[in-house]
N, C-alpha and C. Protein backbone atom coordinates (compact mmCIF):
# COMPACT_ATOMS: atom_id res chain seq x y z
N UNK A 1 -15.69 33.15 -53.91
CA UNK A 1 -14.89 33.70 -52.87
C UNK A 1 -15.19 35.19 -52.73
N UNK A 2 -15.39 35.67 -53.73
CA UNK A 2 -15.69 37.29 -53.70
C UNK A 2 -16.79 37.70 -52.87
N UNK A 3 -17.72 36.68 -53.14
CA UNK A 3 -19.16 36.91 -53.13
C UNK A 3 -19.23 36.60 -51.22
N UNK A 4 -18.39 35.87 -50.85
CA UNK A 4 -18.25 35.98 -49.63
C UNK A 4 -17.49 36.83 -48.91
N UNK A 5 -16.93 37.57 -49.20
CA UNK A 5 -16.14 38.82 -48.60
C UNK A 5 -16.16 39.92 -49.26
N UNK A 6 -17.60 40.02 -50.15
CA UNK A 6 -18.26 41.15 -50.30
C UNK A 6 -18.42 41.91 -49.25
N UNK A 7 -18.16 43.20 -49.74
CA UNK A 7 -18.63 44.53 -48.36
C UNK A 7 -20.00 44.33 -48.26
N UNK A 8 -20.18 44.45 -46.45
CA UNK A 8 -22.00 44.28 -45.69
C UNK A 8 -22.12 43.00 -45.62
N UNK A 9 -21.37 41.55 -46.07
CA UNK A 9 -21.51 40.28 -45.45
C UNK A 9 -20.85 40.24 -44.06
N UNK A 10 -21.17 39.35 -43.53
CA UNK A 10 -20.68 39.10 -42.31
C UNK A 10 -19.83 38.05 -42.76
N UNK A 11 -18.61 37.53 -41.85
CA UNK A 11 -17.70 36.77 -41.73
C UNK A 11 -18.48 35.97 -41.47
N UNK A 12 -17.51 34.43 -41.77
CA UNK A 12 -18.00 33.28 -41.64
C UNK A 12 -17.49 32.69 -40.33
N UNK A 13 -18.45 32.20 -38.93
CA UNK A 13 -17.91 31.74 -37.92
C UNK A 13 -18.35 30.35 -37.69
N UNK A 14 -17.67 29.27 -37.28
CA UNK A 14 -17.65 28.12 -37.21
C UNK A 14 -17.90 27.67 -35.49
N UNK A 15 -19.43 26.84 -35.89
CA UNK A 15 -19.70 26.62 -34.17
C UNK A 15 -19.52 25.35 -34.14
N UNK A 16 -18.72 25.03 -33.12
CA UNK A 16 -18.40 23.37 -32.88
C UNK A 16 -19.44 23.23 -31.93
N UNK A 17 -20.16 23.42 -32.03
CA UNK A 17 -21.43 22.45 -30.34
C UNK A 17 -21.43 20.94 -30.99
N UNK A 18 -20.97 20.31 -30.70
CA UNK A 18 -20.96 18.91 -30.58
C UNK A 18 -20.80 18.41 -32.07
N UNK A 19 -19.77 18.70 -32.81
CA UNK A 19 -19.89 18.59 -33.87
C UNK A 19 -17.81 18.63 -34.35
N UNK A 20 -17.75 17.12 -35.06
CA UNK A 20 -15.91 17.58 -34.89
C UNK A 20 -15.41 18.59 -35.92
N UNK A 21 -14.12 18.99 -35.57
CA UNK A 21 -13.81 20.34 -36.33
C UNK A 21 -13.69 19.57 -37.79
N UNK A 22 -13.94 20.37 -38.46
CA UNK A 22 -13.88 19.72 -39.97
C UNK A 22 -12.00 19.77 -40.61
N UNK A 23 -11.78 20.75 -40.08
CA UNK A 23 -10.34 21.11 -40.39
C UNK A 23 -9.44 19.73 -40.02
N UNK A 24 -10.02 19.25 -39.00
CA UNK A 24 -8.88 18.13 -38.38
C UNK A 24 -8.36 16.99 -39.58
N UNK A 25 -7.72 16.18 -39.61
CA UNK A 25 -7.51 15.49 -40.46
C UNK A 25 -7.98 14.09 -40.08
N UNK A 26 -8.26 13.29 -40.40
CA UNK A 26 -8.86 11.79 -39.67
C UNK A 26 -7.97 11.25 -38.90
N UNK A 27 -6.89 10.74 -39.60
CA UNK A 27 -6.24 10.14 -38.98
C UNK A 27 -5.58 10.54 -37.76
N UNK A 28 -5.18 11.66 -37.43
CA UNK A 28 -5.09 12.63 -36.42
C UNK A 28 -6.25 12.86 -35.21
N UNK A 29 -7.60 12.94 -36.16
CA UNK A 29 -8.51 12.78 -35.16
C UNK A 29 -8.45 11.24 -34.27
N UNK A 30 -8.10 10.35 -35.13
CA UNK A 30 -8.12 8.82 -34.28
C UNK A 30 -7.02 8.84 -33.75
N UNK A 31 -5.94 9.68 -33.98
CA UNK A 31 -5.02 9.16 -32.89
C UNK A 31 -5.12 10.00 -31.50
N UNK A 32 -5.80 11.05 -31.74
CA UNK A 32 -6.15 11.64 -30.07
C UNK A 32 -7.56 11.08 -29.71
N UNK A 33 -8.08 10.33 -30.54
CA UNK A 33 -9.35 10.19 -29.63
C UNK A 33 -8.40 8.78 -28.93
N UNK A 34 -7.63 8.10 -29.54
CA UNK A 34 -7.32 6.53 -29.05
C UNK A 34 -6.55 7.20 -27.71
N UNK A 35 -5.66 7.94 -27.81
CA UNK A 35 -4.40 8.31 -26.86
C UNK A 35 -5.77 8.62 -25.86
N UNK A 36 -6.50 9.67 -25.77
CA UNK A 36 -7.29 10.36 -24.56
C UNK A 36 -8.24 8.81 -23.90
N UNK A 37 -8.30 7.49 -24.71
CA UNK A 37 -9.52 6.57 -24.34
C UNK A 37 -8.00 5.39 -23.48
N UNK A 38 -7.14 5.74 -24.14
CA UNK A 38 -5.79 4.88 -23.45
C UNK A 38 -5.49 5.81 -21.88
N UNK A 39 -5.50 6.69 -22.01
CA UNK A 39 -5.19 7.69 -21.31
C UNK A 39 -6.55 7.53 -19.56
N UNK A 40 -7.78 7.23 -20.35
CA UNK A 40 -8.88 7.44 -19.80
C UNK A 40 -8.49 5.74 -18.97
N UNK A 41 -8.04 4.48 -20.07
CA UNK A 41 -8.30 3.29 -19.23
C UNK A 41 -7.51 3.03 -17.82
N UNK A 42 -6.04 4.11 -18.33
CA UNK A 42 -4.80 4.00 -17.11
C UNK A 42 -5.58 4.58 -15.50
N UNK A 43 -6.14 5.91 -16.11
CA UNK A 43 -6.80 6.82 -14.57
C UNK A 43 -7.59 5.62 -14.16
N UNK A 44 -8.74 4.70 -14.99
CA UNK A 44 -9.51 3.46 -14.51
C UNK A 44 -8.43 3.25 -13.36
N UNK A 45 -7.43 2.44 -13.78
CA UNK A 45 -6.62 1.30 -12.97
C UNK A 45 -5.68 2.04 -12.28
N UNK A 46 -5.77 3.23 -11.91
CA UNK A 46 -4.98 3.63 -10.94
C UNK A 46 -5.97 3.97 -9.60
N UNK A 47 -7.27 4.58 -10.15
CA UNK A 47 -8.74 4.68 -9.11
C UNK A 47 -8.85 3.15 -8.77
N UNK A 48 -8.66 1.92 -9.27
CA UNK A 48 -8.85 0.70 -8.91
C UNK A 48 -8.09 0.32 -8.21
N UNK A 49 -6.63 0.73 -8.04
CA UNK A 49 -5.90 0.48 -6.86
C UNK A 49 -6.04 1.16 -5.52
N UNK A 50 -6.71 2.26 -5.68
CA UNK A 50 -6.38 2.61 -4.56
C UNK A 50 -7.99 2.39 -3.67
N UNK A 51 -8.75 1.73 -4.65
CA UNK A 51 -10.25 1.19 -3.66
C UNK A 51 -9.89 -0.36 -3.05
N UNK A 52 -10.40 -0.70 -1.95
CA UNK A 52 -10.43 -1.51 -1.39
C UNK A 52 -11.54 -2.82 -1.42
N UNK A 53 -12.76 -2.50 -1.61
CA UNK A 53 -13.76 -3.50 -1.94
C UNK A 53 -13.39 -3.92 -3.76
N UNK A 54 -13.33 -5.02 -3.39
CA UNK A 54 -13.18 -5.88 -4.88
C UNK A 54 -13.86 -5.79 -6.16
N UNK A 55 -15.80 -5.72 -5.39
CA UNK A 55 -16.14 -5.60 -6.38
C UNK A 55 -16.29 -3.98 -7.22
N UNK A 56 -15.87 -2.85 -6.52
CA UNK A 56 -15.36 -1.67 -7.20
C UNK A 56 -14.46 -1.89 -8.38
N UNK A 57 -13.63 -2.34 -7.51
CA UNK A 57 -12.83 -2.30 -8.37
C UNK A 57 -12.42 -3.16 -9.84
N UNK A 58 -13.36 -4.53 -9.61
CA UNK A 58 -13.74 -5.03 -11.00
C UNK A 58 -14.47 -4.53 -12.07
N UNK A 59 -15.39 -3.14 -11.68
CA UNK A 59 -16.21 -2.20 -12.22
C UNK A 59 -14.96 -1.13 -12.93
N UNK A 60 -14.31 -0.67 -12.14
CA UNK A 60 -13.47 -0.28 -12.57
C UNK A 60 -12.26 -0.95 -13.77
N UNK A 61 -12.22 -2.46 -13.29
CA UNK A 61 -11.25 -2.46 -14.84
C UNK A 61 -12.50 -2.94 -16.04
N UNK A 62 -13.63 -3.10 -15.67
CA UNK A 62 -14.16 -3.81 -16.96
C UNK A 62 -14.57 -2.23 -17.40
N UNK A 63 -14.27 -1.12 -17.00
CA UNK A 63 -14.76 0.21 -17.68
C UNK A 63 -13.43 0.44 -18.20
N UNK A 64 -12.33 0.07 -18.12
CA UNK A 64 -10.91 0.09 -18.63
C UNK A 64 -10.70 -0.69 -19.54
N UNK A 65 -11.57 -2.30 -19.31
CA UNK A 65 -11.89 -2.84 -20.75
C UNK A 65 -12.71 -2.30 -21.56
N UNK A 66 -13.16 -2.18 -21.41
CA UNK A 66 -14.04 -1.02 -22.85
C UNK A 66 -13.33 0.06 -23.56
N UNK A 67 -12.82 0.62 -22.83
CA UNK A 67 -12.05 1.82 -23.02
C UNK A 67 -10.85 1.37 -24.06
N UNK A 68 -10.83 0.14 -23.69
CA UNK A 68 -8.94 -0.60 -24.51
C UNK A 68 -9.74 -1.40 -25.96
N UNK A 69 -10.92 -1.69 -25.67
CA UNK A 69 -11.86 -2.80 -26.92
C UNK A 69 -12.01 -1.73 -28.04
N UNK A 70 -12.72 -0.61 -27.55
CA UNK A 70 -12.60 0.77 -28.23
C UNK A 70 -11.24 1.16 -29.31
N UNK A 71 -10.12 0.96 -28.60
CA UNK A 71 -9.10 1.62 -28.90
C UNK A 71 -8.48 0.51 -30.00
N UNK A 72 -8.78 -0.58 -29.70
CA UNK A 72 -8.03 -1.85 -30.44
C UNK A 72 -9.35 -2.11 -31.84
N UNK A 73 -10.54 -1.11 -31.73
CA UNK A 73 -11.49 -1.71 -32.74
C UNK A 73 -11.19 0.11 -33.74
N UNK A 74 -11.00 0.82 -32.92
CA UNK A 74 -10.89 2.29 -33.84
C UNK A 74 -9.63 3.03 -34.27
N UNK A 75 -8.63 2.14 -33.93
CA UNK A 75 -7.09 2.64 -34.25
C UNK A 75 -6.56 1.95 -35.18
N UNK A 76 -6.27 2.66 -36.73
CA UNK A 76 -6.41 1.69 -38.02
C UNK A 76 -4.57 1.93 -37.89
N UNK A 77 -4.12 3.00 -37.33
CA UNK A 77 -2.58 3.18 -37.40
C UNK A 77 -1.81 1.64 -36.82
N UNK A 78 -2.78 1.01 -35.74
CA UNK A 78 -2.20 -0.02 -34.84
C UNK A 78 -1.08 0.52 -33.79
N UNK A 79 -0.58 1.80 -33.96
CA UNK A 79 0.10 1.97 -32.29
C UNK A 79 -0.53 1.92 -31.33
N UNK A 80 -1.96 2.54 -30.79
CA UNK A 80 -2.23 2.49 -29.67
C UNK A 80 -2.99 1.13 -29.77
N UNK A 81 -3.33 0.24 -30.69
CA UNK A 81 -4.18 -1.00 -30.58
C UNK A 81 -2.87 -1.92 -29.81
N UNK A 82 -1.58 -1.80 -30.06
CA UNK A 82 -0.78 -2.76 -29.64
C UNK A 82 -1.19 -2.31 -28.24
N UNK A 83 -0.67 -1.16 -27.77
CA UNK A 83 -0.43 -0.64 -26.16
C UNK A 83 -1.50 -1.00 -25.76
N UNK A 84 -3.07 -1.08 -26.26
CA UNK A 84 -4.26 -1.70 -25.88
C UNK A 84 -4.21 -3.30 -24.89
N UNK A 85 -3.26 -3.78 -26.19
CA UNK A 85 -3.75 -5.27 -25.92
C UNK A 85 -2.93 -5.57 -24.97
N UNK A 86 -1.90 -4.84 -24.68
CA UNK A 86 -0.92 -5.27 -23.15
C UNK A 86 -1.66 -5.20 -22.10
N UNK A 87 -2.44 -3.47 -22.18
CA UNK A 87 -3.11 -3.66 -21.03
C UNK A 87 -3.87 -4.16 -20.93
N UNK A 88 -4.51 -4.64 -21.58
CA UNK A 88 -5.75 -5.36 -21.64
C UNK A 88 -5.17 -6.70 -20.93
N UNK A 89 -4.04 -7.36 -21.54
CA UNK A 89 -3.74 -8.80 -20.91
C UNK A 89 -3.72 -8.54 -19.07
N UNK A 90 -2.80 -6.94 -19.10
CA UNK A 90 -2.43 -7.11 -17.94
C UNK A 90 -4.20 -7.02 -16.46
N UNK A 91 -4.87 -6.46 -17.57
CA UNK A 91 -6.10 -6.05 -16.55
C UNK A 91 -7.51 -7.62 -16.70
N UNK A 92 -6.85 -8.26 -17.31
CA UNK A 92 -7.62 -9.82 -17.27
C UNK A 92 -6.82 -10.55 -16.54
N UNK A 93 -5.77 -10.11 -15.75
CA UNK A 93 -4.92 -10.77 -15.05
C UNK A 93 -5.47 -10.17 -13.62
N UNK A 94 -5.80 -9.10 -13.83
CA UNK A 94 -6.15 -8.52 -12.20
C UNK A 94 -7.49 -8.78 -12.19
N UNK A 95 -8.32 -9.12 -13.49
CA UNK A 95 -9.98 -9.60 -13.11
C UNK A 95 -9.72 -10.66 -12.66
N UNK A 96 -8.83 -11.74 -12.84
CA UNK A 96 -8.84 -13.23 -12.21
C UNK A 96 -8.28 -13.13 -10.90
N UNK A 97 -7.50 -12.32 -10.28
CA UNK A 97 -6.60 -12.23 -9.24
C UNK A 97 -8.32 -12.06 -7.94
N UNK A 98 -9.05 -11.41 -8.68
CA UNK A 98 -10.32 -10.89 -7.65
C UNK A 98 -11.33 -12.45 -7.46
N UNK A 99 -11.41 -12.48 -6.13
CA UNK A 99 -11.95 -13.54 -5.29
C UNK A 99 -13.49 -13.66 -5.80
N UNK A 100 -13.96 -14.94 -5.63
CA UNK A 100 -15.27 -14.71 -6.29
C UNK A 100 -16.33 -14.26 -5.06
N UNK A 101 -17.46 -13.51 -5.33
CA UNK A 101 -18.55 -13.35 -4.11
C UNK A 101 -18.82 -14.09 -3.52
N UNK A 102 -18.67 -14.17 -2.17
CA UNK A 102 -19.20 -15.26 -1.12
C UNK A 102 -17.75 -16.30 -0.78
N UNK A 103 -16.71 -15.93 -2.24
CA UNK A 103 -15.79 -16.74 -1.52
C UNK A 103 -14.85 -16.66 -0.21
N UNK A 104 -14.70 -17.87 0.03
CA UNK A 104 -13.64 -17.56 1.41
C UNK A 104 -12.95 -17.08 1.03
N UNK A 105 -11.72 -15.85 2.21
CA UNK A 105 -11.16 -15.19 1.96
C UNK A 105 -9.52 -16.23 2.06
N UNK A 106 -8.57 -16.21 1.83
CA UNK A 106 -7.54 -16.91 2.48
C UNK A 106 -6.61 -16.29 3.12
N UNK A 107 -6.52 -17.22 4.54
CA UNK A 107 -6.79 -16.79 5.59
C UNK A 107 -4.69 -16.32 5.50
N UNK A 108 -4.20 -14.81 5.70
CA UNK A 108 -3.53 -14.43 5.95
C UNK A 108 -2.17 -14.66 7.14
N UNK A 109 -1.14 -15.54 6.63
CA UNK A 109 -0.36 -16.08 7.78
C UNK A 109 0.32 -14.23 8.38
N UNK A 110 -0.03 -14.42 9.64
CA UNK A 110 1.05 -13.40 10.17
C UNK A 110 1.97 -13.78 11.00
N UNK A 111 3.11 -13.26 10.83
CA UNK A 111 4.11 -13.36 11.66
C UNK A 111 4.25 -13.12 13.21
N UNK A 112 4.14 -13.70 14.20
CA UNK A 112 4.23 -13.37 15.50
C UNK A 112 5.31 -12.22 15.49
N UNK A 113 5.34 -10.94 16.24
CA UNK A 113 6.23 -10.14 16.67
C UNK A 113 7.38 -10.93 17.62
N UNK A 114 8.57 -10.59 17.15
CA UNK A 114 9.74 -10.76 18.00
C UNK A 114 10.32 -9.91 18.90
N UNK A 115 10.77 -9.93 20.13
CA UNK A 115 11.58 -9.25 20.85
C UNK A 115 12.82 -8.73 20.27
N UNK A 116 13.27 -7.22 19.83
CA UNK A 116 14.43 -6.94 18.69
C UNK A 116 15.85 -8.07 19.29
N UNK A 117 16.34 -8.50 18.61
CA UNK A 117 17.57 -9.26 18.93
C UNK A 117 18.85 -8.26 19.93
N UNK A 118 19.11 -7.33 19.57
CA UNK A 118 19.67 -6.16 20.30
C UNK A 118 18.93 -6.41 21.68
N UNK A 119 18.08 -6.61 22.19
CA UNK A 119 17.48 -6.68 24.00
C UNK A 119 17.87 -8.01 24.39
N UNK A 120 17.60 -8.74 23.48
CA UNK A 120 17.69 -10.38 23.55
C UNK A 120 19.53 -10.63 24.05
N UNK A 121 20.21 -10.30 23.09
CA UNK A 121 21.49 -10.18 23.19
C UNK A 121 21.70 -9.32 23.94
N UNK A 122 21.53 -8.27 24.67
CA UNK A 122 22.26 -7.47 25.47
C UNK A 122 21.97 -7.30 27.08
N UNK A 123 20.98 -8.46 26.66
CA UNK A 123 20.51 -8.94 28.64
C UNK A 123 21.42 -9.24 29.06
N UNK A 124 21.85 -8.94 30.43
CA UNK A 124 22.82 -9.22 30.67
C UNK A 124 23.00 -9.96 32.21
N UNK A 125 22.22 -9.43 32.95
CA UNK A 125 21.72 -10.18 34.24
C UNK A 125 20.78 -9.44 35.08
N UNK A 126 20.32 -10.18 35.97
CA UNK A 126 18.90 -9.43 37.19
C UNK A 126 19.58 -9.51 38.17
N UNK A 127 19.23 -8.64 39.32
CA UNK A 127 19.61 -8.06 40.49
C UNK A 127 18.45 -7.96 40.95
N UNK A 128 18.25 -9.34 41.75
CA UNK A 128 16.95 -9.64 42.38
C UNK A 128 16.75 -9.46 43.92
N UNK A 129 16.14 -8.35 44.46
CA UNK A 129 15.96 -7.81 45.96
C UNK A 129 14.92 -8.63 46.84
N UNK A 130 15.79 -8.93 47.93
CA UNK A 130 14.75 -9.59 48.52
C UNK A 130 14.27 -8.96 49.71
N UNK A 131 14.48 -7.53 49.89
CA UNK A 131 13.97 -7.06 51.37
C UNK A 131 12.88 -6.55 50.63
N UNK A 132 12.28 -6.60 51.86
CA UNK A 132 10.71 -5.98 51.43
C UNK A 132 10.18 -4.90 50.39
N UNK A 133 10.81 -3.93 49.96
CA UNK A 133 11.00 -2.94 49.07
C UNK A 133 10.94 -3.64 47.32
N UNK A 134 11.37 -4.92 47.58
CA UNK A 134 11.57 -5.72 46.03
C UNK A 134 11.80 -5.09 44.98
N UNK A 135 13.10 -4.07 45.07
CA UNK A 135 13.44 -3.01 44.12
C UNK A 135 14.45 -4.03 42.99
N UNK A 136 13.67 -4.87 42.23
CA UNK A 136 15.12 -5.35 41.57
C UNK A 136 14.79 -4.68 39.95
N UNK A 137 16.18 -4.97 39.58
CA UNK A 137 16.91 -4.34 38.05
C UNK A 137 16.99 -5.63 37.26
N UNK A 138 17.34 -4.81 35.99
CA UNK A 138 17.90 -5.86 35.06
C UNK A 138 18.81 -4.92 34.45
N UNK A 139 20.03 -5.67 34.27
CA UNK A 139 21.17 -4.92 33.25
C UNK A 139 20.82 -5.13 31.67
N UNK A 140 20.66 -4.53 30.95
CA UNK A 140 20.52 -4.38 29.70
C UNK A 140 21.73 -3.50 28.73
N UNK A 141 22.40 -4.02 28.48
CA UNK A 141 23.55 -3.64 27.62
C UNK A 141 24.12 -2.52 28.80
N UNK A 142 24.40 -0.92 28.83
CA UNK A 142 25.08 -0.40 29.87
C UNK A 142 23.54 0.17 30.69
N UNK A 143 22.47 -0.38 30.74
CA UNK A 143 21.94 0.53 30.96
C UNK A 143 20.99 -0.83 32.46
N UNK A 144 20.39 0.24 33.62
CA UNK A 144 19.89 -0.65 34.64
C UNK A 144 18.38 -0.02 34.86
N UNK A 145 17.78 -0.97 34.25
CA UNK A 145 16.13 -0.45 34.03
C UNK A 145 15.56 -1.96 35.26
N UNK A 146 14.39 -1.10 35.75
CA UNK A 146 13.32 -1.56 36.68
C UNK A 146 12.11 -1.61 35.71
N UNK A 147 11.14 -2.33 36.44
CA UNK A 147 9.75 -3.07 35.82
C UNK A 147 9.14 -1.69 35.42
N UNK A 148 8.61 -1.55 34.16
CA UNK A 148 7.70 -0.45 33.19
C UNK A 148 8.25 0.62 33.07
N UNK A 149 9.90 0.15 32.76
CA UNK A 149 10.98 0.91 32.29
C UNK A 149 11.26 0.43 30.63
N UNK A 150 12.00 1.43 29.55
CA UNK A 150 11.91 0.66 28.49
C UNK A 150 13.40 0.77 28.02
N UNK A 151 13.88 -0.17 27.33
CA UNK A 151 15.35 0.22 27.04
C UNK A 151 15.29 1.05 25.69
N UNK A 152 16.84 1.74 25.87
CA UNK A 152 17.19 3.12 24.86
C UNK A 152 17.04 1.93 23.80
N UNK A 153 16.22 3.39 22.79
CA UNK A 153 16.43 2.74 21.40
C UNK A 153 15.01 1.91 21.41
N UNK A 154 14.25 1.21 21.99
CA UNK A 154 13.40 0.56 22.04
C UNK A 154 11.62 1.19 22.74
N UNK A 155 11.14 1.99 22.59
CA UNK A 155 10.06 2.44 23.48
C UNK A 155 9.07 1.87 23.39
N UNK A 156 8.83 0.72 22.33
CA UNK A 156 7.79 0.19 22.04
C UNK A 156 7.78 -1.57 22.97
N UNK A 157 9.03 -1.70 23.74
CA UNK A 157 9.31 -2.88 24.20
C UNK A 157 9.74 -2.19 25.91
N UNK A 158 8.37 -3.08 26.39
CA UNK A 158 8.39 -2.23 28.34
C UNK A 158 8.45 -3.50 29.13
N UNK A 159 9.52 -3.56 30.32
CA UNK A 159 9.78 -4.78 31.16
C UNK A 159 8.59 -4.64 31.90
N UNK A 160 7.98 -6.10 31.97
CA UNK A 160 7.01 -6.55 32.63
C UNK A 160 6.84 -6.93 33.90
N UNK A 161 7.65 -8.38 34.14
CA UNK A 161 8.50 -8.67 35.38
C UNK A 161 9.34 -8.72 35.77
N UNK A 162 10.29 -8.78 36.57
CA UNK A 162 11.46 -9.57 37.11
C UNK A 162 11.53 -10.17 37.86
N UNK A 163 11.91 -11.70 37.55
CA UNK A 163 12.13 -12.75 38.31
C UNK A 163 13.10 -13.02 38.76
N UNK A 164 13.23 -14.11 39.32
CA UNK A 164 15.15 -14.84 39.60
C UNK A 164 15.48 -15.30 38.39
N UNK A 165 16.81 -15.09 37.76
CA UNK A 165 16.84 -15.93 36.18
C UNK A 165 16.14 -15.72 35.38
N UNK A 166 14.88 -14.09 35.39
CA UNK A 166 14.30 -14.10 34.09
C UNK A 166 13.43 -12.77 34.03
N UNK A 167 13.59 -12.18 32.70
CA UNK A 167 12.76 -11.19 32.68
C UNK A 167 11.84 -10.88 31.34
N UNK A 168 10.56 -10.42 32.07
CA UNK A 168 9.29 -10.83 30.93
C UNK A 168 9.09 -9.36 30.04
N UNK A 169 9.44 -9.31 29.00
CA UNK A 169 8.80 -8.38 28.14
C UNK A 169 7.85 -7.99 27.41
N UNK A 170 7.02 -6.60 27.40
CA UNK A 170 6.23 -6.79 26.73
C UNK A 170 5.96 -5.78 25.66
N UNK A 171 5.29 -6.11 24.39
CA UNK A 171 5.73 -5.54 23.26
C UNK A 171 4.73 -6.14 22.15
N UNK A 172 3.95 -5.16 20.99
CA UNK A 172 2.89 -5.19 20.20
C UNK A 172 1.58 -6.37 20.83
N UNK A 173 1.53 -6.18 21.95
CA UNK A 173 0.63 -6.66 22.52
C UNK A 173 1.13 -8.28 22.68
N UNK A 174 2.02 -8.53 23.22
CA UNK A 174 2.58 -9.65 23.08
C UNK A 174 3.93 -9.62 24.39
N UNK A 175 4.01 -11.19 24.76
CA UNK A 175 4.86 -10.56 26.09
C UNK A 175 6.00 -11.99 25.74
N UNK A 176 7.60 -11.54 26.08
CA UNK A 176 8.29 -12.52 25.96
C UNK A 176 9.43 -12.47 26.81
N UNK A 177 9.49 -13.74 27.25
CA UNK A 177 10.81 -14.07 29.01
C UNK A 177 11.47 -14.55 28.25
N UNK A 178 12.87 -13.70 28.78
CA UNK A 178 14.31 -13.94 28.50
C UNK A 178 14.97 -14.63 29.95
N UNK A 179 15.64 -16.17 29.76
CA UNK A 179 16.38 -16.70 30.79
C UNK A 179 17.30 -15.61 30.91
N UNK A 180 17.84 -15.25 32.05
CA UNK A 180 19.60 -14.69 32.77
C UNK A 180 19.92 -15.50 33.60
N UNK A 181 21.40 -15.75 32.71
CA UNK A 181 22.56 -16.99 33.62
C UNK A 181 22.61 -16.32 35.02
N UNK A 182 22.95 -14.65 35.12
CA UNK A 182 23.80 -14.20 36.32
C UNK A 182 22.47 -13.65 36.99
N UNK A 183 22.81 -13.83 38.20
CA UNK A 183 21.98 -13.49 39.29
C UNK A 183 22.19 -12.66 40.60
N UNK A 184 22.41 -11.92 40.63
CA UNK A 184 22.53 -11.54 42.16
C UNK A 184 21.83 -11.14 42.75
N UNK A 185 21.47 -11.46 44.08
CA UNK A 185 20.39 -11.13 45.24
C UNK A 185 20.90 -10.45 46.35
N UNK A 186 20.30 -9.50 46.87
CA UNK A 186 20.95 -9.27 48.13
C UNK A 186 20.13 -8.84 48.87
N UNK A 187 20.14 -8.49 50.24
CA UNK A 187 19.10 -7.95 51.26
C UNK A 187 18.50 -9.47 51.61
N UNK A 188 19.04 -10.56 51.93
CA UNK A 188 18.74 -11.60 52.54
C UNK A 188 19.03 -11.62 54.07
N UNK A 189 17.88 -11.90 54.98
CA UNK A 189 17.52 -11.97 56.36
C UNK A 189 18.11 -13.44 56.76
């Protein structure tokens, strides 16, 4: 010890270039290398959700499996080997969930758009003109809208036609006629 902190030696400096600190203790060293490779598989499967092509994203969890095979073969403590093997179940659950190449896709039921029930219910009758001008209305709850008018509350749903007894709506690219009991006409010759 002397002989190293003799006067005119230089201090002793410690270069880590790729080399682990010796000071660390092992078991300590394995539990941050496991936590940072657990740590590393989660960012995997959160970049895997938010890609859209499948086969990315199967690249992505089988690099999250490695990352968890790692952690469950170098963690002698067994805490992070347990948290391993969950995810691990849970990310062999999302490799099977992925469609195979070339397979058909299945084919997505969609729901036809409805006319909101509020327009449906609050029709109330047409006021159908018959002089030449053919200015007719429809009552809609308190309100008296003409053709490529839209009712309050609704801007995405625009009257199409008006008939005698009926008026056609149209809405997400889709058009739907409502019968009206009441009718009145006027301007008859």
């Amino acid at each position: 010890m002397k002989s190293l902190l003799a006067p005119g030696r230089v201090h002793f400096l410690y270069s880590s270039r790729g080399r682990p600190d010796p000071m660390l203790i092992p078991w300590v060293h394995i539990e941050i290398i496991s936590m940072e490779r657990l740590n590393e598989a989660q960012s995997l499967l959160q970049a895997a959700d938010r890609l859209a092509d499948p086969r990315q994203k199967e690249v992505c969890y089988k690099l999250a499996l490695e990352e968890l095979k790692r952690v469950q073969a170098e963690d002698t403590t067994g805490r992070y080997a347990e948290k391993a093997k969950e995810i691990e179940k849970r990310v062999n659950d999302l490799i099977r969930q992925i469609p195979a190449p070339g397979a058909t896709p299945t084919p997505v039921a969609t729901k036809r758009p409805e006319l909101p029930q509020e327009i449906v219910a609050n029709t109330r009758g047409v006021v159908y003109d018959e002089t030449p001008k053919r200015d007719h209305v429809v009552l809609i709850a308190d309100e008296v809208l003409r053709v490529n008018q839209s009712p309050r509350g609704h801007p995405e749903v625009r009257i199409a036609r008006i008939e005698r007894g009926a008026v056609t709506f149209v809405f997400d690219s889709t058009s739907a006629t409502i019968t009206v009991e009441t009718e009145v006409s006027f301007g008859r010759r």
